[in-house]
N, C-alpha and C. Protein backbone atom coordinates (compact mmCIF):
# COMPACT_ATOMS: atom_id res chain seq x y z
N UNK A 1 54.35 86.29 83.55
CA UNK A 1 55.02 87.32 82.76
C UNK A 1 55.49 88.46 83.64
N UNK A 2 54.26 88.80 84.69
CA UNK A 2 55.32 89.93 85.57
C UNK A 2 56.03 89.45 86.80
N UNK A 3 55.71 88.04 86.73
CA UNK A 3 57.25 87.89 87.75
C UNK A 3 58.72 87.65 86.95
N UNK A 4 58.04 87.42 85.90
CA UNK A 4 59.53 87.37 84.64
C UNK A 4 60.03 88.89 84.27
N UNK A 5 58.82 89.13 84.39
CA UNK A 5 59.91 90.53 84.24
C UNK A 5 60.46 91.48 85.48
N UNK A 6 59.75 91.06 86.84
CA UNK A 6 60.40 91.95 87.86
C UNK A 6 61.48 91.64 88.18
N UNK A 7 61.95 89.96 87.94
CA UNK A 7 63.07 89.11 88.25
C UNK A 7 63.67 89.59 87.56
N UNK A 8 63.82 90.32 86.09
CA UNK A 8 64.78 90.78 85.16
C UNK A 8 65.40 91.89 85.35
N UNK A 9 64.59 92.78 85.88
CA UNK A 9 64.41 94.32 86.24
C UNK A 9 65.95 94.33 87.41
N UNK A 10 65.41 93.49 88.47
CA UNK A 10 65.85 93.42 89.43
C UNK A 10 67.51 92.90 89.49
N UNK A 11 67.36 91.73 88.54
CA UNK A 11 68.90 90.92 88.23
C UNK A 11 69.48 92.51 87.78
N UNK A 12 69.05 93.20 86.72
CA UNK A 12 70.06 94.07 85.99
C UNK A 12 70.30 95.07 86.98
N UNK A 13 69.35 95.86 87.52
CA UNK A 13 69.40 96.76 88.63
C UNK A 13 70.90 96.62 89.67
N UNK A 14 70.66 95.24 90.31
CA UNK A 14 71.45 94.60 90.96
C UNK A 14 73.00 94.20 90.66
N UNK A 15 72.86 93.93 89.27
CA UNK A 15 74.27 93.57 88.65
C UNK A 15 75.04 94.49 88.51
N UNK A 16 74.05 96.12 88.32
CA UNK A 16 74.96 97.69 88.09
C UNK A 16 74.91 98.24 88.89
N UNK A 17 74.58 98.19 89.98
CA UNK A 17 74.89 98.65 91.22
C UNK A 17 76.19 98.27 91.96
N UNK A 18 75.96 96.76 91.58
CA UNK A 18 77.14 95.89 92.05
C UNK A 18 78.57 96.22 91.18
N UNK A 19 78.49 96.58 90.25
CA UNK A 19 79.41 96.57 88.95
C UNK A 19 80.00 98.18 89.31
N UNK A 20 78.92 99.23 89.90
CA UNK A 20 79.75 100.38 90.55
C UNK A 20 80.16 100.19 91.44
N UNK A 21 80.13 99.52 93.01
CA UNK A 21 80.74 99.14 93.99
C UNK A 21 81.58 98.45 93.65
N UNK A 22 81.88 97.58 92.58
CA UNK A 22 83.18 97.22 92.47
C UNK A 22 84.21 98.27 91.85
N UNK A 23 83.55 99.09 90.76
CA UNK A 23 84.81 100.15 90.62
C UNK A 23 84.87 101.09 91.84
N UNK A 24 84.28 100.93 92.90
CA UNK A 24 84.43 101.82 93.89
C UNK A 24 85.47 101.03 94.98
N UNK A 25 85.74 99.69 94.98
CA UNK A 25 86.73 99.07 95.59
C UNK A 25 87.69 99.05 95.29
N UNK A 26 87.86 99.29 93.99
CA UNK A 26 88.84 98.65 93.11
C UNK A 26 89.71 100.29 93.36
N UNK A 27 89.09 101.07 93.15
CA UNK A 27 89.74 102.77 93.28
C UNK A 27 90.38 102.49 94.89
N UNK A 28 89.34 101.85 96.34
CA UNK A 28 89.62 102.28 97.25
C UNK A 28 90.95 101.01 97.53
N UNK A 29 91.10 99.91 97.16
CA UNK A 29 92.45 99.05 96.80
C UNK A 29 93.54 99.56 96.25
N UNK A 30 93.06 100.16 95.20
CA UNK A 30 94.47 101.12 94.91
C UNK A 30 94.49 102.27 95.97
N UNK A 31 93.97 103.01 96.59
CA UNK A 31 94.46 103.88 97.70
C UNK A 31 95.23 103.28 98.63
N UNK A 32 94.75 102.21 99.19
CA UNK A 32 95.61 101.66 99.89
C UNK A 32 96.54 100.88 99.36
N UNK A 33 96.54 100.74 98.14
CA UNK A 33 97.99 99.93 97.95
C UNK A 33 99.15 101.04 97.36
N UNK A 34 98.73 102.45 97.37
CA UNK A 34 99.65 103.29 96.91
C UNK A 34 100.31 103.60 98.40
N UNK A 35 99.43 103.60 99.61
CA UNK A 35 100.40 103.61 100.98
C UNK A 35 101.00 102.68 101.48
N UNK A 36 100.81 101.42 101.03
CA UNK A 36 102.23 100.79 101.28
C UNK A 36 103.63 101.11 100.35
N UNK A 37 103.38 101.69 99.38
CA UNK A 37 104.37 102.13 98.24
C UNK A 37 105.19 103.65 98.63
N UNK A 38 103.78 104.14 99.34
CA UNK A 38 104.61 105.47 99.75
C UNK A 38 105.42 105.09 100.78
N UNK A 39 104.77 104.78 101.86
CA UNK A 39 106.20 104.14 103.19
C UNK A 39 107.23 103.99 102.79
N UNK A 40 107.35 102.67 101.57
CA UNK A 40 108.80 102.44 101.24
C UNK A 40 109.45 103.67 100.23
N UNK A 41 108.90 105.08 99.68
CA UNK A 41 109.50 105.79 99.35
C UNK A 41 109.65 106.69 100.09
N UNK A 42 108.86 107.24 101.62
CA UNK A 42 109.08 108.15 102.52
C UNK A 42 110.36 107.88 103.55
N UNK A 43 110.72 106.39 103.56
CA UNK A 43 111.64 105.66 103.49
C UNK A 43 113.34 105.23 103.19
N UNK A 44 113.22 105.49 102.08
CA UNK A 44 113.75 105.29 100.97
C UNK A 44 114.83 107.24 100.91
N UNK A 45 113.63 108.30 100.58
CA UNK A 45 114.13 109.52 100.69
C UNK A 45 114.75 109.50 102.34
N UNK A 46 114.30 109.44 103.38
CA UNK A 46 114.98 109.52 104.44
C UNK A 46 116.48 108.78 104.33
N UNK A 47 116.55 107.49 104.21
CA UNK A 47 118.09 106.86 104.14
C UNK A 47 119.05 107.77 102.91
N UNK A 48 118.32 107.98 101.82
CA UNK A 48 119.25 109.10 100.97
C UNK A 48 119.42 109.82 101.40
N UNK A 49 118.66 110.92 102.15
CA UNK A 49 119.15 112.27 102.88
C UNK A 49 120.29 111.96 103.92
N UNK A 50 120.21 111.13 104.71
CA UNK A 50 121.19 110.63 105.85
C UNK A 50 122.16 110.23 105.40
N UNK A 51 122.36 109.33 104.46
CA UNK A 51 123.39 109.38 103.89
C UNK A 51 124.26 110.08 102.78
N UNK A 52 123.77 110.70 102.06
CA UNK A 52 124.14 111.74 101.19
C UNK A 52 123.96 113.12 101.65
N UNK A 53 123.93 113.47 102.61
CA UNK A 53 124.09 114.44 103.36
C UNK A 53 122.85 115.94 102.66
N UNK A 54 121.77 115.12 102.26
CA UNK A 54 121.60 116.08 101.26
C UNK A 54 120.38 116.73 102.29
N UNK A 55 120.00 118.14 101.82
CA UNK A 55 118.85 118.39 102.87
C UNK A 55 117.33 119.00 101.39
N UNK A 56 117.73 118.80 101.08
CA UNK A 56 116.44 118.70 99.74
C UNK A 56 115.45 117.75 100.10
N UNK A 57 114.33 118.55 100.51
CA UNK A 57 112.68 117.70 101.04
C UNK A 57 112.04 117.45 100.38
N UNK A 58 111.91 117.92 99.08
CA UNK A 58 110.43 117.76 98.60
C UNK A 58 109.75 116.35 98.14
N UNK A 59 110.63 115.68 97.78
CA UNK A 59 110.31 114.28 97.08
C UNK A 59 109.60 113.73 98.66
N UNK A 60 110.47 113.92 100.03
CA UNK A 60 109.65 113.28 101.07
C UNK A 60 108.21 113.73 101.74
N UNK A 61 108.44 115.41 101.58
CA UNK A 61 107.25 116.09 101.78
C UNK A 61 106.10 115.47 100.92
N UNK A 62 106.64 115.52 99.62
CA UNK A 62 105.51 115.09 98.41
C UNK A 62 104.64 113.92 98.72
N UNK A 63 105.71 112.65 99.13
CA UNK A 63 105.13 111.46 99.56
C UNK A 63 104.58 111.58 101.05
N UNK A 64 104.86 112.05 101.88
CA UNK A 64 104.25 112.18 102.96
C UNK A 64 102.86 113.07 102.94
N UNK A 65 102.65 113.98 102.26
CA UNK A 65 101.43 114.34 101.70
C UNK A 65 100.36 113.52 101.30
N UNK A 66 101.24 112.84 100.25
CA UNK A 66 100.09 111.87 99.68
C UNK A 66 99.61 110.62 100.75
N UNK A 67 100.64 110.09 101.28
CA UNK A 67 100.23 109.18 102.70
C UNK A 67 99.11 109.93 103.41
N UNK A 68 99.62 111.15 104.09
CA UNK A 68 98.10 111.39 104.50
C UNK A 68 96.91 111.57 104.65
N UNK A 69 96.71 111.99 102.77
CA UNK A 69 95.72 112.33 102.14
C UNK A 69 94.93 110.96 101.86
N UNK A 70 95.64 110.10 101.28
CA UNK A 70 95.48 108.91 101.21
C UNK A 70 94.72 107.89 102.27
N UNK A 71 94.96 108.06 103.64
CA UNK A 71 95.04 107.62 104.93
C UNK A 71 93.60 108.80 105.39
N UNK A 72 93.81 109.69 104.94
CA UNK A 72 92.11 110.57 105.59
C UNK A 72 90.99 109.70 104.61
N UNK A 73 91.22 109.45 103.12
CA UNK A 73 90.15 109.40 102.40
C UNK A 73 89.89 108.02 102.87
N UNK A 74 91.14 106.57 103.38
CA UNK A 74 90.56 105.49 104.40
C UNK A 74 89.72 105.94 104.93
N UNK A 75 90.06 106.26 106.28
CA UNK A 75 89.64 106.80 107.55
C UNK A 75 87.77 107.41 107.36
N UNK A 76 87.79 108.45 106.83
CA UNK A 76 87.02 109.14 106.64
C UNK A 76 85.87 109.30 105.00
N UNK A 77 86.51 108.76 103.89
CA UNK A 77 85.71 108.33 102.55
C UNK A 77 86.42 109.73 102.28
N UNK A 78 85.43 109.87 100.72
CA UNK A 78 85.64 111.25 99.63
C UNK A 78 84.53 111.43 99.03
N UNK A 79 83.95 112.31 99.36
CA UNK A 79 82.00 112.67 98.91
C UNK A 79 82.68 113.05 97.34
N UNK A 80 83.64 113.31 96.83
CA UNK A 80 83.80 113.82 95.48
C UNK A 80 84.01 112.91 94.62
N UNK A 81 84.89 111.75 94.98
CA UNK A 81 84.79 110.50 94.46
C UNK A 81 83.75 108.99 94.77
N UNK A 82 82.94 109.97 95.71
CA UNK A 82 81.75 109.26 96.23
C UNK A 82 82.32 107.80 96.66
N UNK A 83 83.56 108.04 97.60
CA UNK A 83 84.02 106.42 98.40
C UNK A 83 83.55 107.08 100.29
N UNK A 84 83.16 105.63 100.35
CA UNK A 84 82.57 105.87 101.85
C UNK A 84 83.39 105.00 102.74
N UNK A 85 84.10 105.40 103.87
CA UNK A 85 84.56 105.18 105.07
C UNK A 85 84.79 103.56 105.04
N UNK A 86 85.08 103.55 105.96
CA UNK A 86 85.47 101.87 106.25
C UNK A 86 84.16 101.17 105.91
N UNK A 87 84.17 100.13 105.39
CA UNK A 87 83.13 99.45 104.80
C UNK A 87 82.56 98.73 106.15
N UNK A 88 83.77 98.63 106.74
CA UNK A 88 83.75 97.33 108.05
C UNK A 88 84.38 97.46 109.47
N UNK A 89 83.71 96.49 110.76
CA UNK A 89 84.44 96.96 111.79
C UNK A 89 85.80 96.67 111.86
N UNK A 90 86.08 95.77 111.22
CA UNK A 90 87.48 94.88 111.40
C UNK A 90 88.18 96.03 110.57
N UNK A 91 88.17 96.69 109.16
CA UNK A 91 88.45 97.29 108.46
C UNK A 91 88.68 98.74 109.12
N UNK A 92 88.12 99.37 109.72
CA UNK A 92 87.92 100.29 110.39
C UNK A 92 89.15 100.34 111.84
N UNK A 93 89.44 99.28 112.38
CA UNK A 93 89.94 99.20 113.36
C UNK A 93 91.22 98.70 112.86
N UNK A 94 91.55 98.45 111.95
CA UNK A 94 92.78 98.47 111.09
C UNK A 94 93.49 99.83 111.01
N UNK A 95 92.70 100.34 110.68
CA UNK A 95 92.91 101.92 109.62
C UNK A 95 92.97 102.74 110.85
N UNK A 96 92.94 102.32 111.96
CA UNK A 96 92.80 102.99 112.80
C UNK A 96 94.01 102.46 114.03
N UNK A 97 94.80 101.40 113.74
CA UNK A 97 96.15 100.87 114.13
C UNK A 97 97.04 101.38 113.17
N UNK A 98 96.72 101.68 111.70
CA UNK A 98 97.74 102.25 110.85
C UNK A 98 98.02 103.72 111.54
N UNK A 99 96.73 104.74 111.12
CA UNK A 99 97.13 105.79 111.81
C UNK A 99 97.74 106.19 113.00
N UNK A 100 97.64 104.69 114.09
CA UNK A 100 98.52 105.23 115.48
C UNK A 100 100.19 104.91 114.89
N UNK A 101 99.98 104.07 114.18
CA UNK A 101 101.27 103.68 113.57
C UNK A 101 102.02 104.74 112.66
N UNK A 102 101.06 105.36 112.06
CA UNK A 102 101.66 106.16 111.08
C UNK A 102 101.99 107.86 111.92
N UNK A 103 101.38 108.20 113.18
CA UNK A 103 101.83 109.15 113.74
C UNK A 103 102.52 109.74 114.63
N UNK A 104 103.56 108.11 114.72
CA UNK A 104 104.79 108.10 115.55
C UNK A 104 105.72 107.80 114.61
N UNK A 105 105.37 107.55 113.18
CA UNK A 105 106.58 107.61 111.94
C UNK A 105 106.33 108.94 111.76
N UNK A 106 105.72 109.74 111.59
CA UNK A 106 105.11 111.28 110.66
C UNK A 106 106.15 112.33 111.82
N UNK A 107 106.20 111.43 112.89
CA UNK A 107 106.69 112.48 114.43
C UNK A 107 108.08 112.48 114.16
N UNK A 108 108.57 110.98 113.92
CA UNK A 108 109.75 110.83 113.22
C UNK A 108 110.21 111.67 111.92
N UNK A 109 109.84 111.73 111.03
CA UNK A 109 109.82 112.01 109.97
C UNK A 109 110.33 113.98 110.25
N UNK A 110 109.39 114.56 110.95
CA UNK A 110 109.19 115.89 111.42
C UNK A 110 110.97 116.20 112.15
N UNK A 111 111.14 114.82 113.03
CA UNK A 111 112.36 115.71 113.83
C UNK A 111 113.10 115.16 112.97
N UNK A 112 113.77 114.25 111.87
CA UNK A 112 114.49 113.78 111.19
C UNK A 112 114.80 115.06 110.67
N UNK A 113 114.19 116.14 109.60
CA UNK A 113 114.04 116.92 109.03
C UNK A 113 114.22 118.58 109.93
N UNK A 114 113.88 118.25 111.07
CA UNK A 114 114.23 119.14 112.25
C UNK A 114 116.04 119.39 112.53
N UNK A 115 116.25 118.35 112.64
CA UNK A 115 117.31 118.04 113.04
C UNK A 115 118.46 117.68 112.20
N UNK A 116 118.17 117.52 110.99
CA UNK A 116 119.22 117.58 109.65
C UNK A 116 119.52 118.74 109.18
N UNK A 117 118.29 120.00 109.40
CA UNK A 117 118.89 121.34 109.20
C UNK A 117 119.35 122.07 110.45
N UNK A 118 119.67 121.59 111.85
CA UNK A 118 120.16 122.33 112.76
C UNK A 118 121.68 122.20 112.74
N UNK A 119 122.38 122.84 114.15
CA UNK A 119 123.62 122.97 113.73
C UNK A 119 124.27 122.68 114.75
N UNK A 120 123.06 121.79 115.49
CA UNK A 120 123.58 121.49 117.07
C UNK A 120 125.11 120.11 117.19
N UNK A 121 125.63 120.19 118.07
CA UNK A 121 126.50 119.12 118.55
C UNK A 121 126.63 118.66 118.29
N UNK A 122 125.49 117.16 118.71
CA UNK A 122 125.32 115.93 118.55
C UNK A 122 123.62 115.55 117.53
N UNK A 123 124.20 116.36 117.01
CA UNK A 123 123.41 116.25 115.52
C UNK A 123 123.74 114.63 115.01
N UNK A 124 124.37 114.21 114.80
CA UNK A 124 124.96 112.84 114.12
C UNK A 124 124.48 111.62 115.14
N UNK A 125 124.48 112.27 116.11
CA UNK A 125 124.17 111.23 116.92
C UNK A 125 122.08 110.88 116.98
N UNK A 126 121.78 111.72 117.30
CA UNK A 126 120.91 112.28 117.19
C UNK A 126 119.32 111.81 115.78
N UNK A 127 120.67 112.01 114.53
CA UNK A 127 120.38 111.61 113.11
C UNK A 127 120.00 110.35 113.26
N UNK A 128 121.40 109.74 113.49
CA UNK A 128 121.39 108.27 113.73
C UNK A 128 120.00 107.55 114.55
N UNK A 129 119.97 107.92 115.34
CA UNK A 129 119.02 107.54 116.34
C UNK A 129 117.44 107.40 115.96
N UNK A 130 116.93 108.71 114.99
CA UNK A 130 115.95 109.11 114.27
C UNK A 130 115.60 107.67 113.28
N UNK A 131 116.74 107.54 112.11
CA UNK A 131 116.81 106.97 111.23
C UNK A 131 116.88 105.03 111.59
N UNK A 132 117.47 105.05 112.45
CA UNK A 132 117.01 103.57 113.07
C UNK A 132 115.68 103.29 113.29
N UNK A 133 115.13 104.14 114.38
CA UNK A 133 113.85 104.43 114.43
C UNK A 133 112.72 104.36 113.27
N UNK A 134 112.96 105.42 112.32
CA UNK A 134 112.01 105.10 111.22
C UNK A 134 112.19 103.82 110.22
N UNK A 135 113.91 103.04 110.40
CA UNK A 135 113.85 101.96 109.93
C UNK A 135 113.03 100.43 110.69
N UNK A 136 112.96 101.09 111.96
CA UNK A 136 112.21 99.57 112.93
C UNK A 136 110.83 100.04 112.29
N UNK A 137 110.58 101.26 112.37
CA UNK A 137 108.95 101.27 112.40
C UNK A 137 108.24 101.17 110.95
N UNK A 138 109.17 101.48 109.63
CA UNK A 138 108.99 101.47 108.46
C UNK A 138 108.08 100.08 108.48
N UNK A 139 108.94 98.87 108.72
CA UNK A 139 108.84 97.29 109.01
C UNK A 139 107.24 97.16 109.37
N UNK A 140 106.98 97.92 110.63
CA UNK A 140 105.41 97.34 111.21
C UNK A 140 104.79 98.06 110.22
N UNK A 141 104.71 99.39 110.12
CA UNK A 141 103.93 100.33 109.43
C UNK A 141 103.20 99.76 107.86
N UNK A 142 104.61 99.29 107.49
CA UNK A 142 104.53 98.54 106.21
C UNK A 142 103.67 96.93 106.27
N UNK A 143 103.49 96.05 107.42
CA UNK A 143 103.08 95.37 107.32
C UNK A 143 101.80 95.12 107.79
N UNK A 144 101.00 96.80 108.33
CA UNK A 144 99.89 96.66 108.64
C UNK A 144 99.17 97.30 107.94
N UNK A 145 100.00 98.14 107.24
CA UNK A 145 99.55 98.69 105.79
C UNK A 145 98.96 97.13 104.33
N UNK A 146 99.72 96.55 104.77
CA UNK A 146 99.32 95.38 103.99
C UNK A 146 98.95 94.11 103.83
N UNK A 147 98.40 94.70 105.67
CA UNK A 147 97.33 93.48 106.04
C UNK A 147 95.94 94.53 105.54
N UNK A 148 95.98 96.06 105.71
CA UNK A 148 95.00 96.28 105.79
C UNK A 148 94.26 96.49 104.07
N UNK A 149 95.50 96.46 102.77
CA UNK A 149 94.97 96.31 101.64
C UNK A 149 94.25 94.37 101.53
N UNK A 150 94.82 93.92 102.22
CA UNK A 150 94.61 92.64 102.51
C UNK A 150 92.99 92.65 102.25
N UNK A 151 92.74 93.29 103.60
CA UNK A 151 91.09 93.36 104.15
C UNK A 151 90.25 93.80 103.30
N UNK A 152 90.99 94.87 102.73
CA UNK A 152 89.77 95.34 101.36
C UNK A 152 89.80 94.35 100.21
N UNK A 153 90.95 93.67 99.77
CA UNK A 153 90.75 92.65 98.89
C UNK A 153 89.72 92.13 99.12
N UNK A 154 89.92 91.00 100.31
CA UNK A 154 88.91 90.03 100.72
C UNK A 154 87.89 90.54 100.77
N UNK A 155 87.27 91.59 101.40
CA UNK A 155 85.82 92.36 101.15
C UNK A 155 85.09 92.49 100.00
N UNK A 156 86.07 93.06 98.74
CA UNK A 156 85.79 93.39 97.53
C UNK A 156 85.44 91.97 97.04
N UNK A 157 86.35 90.68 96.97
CA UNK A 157 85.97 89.52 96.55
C UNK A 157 84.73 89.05 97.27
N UNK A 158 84.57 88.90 98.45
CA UNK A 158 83.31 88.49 98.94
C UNK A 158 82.03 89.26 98.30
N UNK A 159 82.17 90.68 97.88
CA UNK A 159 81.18 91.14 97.60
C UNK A 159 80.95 90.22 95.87
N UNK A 160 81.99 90.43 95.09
CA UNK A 160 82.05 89.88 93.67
C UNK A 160 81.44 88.12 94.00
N UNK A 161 81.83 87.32 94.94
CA UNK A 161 81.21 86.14 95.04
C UNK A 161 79.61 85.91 95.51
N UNK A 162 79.09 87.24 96.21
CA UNK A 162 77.75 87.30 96.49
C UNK A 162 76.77 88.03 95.45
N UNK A 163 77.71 88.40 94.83
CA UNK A 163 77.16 89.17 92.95
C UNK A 163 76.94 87.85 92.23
N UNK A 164 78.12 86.87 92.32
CA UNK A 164 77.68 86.08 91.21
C UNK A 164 76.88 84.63 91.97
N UNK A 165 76.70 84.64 93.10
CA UNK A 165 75.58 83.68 93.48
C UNK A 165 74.19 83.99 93.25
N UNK A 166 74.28 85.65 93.38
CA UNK A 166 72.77 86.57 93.01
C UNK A 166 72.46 85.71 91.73
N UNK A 167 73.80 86.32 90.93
CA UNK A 167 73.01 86.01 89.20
C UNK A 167 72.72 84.75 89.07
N UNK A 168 73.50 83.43 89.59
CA UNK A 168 73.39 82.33 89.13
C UNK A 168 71.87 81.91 89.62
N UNK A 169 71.71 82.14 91.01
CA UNK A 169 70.37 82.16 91.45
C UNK A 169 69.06 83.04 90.40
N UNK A 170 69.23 83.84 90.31
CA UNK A 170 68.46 84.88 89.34
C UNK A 170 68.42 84.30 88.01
N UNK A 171 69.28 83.84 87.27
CA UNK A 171 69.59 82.95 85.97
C UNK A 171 68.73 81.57 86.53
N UNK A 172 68.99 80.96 87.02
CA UNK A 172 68.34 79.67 87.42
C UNK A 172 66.56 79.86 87.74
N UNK A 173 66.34 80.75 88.31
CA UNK A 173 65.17 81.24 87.91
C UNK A 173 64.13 81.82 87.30
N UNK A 174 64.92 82.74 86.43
CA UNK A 174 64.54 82.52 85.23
C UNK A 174 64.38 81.67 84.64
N UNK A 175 65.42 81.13 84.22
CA UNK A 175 65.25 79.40 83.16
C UNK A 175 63.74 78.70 83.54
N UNK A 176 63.97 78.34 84.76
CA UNK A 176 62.64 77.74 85.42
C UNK A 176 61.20 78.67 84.99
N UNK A 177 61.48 79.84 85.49
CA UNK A 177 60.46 80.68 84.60
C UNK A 177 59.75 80.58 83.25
N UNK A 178 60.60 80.65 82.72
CA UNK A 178 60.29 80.51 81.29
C UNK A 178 59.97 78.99 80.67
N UNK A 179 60.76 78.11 81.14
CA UNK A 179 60.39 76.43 81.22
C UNK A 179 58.95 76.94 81.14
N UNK A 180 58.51 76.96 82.44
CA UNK A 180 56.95 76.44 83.17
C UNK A 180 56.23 77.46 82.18
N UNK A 181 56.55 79.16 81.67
CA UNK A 181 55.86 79.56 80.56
C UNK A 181 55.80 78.90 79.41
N UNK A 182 56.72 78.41 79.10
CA UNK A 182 56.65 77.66 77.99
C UNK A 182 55.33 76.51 77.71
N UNK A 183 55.36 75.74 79.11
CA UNK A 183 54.31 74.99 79.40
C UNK A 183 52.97 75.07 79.16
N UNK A 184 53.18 76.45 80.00
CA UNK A 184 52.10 77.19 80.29
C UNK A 184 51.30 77.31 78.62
N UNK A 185 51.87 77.77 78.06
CA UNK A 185 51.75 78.44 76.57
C UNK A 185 51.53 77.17 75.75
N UNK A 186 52.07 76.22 75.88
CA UNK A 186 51.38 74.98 75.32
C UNK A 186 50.06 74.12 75.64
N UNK A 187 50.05 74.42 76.67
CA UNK A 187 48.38 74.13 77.69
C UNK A 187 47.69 75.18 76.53
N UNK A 188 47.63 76.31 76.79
CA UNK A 188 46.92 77.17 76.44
C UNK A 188 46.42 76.90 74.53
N UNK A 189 47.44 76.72 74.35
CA UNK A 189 47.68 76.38 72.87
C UNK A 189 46.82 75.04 72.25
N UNK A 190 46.71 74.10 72.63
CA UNK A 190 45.87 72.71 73.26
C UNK A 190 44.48 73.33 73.43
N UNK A 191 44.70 73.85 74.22
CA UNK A 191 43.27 74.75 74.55
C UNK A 191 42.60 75.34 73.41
N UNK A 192 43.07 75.95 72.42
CA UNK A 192 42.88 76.97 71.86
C UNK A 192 42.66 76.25 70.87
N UNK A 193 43.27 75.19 70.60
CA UNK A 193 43.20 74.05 69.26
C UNK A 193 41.83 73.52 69.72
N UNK A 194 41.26 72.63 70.93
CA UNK A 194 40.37 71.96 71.14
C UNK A 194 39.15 72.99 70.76
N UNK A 195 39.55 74.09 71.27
CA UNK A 195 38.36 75.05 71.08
C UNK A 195 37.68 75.04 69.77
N UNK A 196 38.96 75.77 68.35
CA UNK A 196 38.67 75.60 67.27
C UNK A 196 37.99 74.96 66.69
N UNK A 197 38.29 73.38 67.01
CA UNK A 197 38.06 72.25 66.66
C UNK A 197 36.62 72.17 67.12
């Protein structure tokens, strides 16, 4: 009876612990899948400005904000939303090729915006040059951005497949548990009859 019940204690304990680490993946999957979304809109506002001659920032500022913010709470977790740092080394060393990646686009990004409000010469030329640039690097940025939501997938699932081998194991032992009580309780019962008798 009290290994039936520590085994119970323990399955549930285990299952809600597990059941918050998954909403804690599931939040840190969407962080990273909102920075591959921002790229292609930090992106996206750059080719409109260049071509529409327009010098109105904020939509890129906005998204470039959120990329970074986004990219610290990777890097580093959020004690307020209680998410913790790279789960993993491989994960970690990802997030840490994005950021070299992401601070030679951000450099870009800076003189693009430098250099669309000056009034120099070869401004056009200049533009041009910028905007190629953040179009080659958009490409990698973007695709290591989504190897690295990749990595948290697969993490998050491995964890959900070692949750449900717990239970099936934990379920299977129980059953067996209670079988052999059952047994048990009929011995006893036998017993208890012979006694009477």
């Amino acid at each position: 009876g009290a290994l039936l019940l520590l085994l119970m204690l323990s399955t549930i304990t285990v299952t809600i612990y597990l059941n918050q680490q998954n909403a804690k993946d599931a939040l840190i999957i969407n962080i990273a899948g909102k920075q591959r979304m921002l790229t292609q809109k930090i992106s996206k506002n750059i080719f409109y400005i260049y071509y529409s001659s327009n010098k109105d920032f904020y939509e890129l500022n906005d998204a470039t904000n959120a990329f970074i913010t986004g990219l610290s709470i990777l890097k580093h977790g959020d004690e307020e939303k209680k998410i913790q740092s790279a789960p993993t080394k491989i994960i970690q060393k990802q997030i840490l090729e994005v950021d070299l990646l992401w601070n030679k686009f951000y450099e870009d990004i800076q003189n693009f915006k430098i250099v669309t409000t000056s009034t120099e010469a070869n401004k056009d030329e200049k533009l041009k040059d910028i905007t190629l640039s953040i179009y080659k690097d958009n490409t990698i940025l973007l695709e290591n951005v989504d190897k690295l939501v990749t990595m948290y997938t697969n993490h998050s699932e491995s964890k959900t497949e070692y949750m449900k081998i717990f239970q099936y194991i934990s379920g299977t032992i129980l059953l067996l548990l209670f079988m052999y009580s059952l047994v048990r309780l009929k011995e006893i019962e036998s017993h208890a009859e012979k006694f009477m008798r």
